[in-house]
N, C-alpha and C. Protein backbone atom coordinates (compact mmCIF):
# COMPACT_ATOMS: atom_id res chain seq x y z
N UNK A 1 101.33 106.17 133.03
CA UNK A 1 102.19 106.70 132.00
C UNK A 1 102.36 105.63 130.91
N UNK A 2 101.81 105.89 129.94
CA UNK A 2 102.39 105.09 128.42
C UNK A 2 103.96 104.50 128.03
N UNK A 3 103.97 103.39 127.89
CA UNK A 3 105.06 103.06 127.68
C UNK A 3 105.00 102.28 126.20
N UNK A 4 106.34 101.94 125.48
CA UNK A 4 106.50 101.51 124.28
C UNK A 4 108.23 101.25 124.66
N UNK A 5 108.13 99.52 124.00
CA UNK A 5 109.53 99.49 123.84
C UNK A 5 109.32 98.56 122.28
N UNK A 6 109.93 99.42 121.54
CA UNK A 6 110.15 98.95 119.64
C UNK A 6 111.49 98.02 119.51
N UNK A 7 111.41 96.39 119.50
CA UNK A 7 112.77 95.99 118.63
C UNK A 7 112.45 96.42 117.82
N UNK A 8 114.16 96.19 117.04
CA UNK A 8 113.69 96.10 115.54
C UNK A 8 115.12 95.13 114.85
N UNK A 9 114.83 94.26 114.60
CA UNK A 9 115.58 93.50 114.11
C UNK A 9 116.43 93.80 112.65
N UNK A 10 116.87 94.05 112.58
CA UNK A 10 117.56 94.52 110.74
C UNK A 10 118.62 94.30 110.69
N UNK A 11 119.52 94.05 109.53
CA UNK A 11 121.33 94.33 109.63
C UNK A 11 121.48 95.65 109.74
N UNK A 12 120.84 96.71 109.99
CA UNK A 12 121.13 97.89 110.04
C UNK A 12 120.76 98.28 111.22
N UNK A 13 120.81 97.69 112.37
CA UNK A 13 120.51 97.83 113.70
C UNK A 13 121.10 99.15 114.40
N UNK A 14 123.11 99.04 114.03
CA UNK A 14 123.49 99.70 114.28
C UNK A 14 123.36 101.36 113.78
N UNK A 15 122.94 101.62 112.68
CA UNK A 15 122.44 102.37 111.59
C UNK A 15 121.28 102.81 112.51
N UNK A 16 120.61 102.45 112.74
CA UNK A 16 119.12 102.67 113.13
C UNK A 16 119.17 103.24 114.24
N UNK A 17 120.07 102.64 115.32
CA UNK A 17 120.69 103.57 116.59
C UNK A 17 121.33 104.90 116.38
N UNK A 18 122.42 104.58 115.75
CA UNK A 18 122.82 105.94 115.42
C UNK A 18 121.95 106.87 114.76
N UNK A 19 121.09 106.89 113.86
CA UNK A 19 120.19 107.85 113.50
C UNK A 19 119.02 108.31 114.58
N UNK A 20 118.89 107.64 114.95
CA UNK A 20 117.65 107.94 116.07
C UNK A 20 118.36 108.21 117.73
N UNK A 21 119.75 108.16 117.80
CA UNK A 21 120.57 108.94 119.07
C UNK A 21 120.35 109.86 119.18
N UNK A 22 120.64 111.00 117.95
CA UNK A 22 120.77 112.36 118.68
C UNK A 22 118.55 112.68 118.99
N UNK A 23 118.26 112.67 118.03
CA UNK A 23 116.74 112.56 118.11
C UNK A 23 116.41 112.62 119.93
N UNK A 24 116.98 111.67 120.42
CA UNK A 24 117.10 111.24 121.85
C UNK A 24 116.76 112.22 122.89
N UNK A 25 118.40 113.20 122.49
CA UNK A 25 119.10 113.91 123.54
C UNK A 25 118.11 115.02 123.14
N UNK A 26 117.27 115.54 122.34
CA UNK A 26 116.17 116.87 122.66
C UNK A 26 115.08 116.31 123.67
N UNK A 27 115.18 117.63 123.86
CA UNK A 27 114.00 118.08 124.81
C UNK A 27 112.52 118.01 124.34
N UNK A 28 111.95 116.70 124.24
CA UNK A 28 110.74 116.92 124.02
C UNK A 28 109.65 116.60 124.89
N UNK A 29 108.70 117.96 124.97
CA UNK A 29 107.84 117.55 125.78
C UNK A 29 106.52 116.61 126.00
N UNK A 30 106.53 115.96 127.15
CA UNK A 30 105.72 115.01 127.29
C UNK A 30 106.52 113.49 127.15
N UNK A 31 108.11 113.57 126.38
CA UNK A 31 108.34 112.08 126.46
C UNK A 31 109.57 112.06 126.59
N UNK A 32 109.95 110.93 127.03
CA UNK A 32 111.94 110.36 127.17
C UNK A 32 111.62 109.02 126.56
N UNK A 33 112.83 109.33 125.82
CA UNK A 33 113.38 108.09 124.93
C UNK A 33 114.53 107.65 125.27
N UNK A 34 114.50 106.79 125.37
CA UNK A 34 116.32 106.00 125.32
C UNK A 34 116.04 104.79 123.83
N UNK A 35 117.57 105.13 123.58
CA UNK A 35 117.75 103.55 122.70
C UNK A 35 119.12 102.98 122.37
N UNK A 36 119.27 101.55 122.12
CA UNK A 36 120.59 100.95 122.43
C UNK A 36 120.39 99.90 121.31
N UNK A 37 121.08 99.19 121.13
CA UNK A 37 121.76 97.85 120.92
C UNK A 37 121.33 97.00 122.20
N UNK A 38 120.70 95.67 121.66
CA UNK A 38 120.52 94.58 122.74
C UNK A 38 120.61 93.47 121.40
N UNK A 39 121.29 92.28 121.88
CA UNK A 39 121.65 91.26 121.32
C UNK A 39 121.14 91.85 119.44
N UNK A 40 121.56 92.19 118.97
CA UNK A 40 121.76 93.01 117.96
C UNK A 40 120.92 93.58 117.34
N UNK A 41 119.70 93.99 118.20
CA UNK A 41 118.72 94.76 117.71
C UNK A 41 118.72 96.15 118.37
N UNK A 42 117.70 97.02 117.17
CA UNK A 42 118.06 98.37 117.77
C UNK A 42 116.96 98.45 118.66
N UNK A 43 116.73 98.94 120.11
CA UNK A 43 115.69 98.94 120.71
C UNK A 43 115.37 100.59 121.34
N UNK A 44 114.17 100.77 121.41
CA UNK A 44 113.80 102.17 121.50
C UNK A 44 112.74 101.94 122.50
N UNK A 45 112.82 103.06 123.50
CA UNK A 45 111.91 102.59 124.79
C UNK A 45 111.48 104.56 125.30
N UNK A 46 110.06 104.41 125.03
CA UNK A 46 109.51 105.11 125.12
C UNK A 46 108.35 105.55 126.46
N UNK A 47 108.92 106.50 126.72
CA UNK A 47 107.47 106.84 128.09
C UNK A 47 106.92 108.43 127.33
N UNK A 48 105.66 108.08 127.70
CA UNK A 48 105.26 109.62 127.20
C UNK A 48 103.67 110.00 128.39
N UNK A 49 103.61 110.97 129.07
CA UNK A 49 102.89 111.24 129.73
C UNK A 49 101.37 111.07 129.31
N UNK A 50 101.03 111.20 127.83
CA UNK A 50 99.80 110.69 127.59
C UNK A 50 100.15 110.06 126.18
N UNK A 51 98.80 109.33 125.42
CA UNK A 51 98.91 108.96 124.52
C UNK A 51 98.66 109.60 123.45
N UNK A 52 98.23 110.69 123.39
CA UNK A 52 98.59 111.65 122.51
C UNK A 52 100.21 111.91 121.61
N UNK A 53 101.35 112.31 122.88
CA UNK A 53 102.67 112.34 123.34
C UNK A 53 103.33 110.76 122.77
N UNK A 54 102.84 109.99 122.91
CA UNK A 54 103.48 108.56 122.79
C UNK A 54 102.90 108.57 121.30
N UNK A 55 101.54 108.70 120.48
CA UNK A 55 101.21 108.38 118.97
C UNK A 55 102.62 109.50 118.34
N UNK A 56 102.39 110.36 119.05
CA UNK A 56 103.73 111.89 118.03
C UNK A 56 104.86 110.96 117.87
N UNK A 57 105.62 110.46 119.15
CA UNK A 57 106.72 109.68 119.13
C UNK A 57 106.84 108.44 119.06
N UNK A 58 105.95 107.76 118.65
CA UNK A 58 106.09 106.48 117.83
C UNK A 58 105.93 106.78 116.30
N UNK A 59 104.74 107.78 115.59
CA UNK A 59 104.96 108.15 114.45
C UNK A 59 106.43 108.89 114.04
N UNK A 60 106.91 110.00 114.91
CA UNK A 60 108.41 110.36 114.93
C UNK A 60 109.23 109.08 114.43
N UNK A 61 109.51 108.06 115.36
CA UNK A 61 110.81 107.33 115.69
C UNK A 61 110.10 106.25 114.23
N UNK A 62 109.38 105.67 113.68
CA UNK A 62 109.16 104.69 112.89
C UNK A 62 109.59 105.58 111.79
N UNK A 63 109.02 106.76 111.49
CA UNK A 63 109.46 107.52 110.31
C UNK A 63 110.79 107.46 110.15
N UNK A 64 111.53 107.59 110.98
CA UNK A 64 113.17 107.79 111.26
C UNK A 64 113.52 106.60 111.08
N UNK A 65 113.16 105.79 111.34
CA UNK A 65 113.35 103.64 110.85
C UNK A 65 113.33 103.85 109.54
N UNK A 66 112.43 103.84 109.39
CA UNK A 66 112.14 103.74 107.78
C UNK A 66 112.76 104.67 106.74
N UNK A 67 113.22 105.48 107.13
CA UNK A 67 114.37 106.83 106.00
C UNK A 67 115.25 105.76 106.00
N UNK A 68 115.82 105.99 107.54
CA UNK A 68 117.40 105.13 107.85
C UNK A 68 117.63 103.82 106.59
N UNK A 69 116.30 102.59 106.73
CA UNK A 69 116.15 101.53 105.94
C UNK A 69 116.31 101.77 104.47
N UNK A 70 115.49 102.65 103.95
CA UNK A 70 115.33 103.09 102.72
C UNK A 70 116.75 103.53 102.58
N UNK A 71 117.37 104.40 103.13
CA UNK A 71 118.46 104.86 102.47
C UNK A 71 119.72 103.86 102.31
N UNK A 72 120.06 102.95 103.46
CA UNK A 72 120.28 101.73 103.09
C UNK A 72 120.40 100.98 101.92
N UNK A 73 119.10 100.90 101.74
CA UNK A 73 118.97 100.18 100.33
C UNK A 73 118.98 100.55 99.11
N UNK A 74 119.33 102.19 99.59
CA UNK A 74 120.09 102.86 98.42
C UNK A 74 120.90 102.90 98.00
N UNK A 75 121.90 103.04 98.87
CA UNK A 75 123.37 102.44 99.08
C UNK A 75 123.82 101.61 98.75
N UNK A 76 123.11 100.64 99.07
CA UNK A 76 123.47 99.18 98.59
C UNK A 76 122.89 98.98 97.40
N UNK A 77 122.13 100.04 96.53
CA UNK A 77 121.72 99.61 95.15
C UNK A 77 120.99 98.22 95.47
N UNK A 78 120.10 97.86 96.18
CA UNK A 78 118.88 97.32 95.84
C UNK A 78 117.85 98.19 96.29
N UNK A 79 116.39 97.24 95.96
CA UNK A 79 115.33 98.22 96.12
C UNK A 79 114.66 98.20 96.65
């Protein structure tokens, strides 16, 4: 079984968890995700029955990084 565990270091760690929580709690087939806070990174830990299942949900969960980030730095009016 494929595994993936993503730090990700950012000041928006907490940000990054919370957006990618509920994502979590569906039902998708072929993979379970968990993700938390560890010494202040957001970490995302992935099993997916094949690698097919694991490319969907690593392209999924990075896409979802990267909105979260971007919008961030919207917010904060830089660019």
């Amino acid at each position: 079984m494929p595994t993936a565990v993503l730090r990700i270091e950012s000041g928006n760690a907490g940000t990054v968890v919370s957006a990618i929580e509920p994502e979590t709690r569906r039902d998708l087939l072929r993979t379970h995700t968990d993700v938390g806070l560890e010494d202040g990174r957001a970490v995302i830990r992935i099993e997916a029955d094949d690698t097919s299942a694991m490319r969907a949900a690593l392209n999924s969960y990075l896409e979802c990084i990267m909105i979260t980030e971007k919008i961030d730095r919207i917010t904060k009016g830089s660019k």
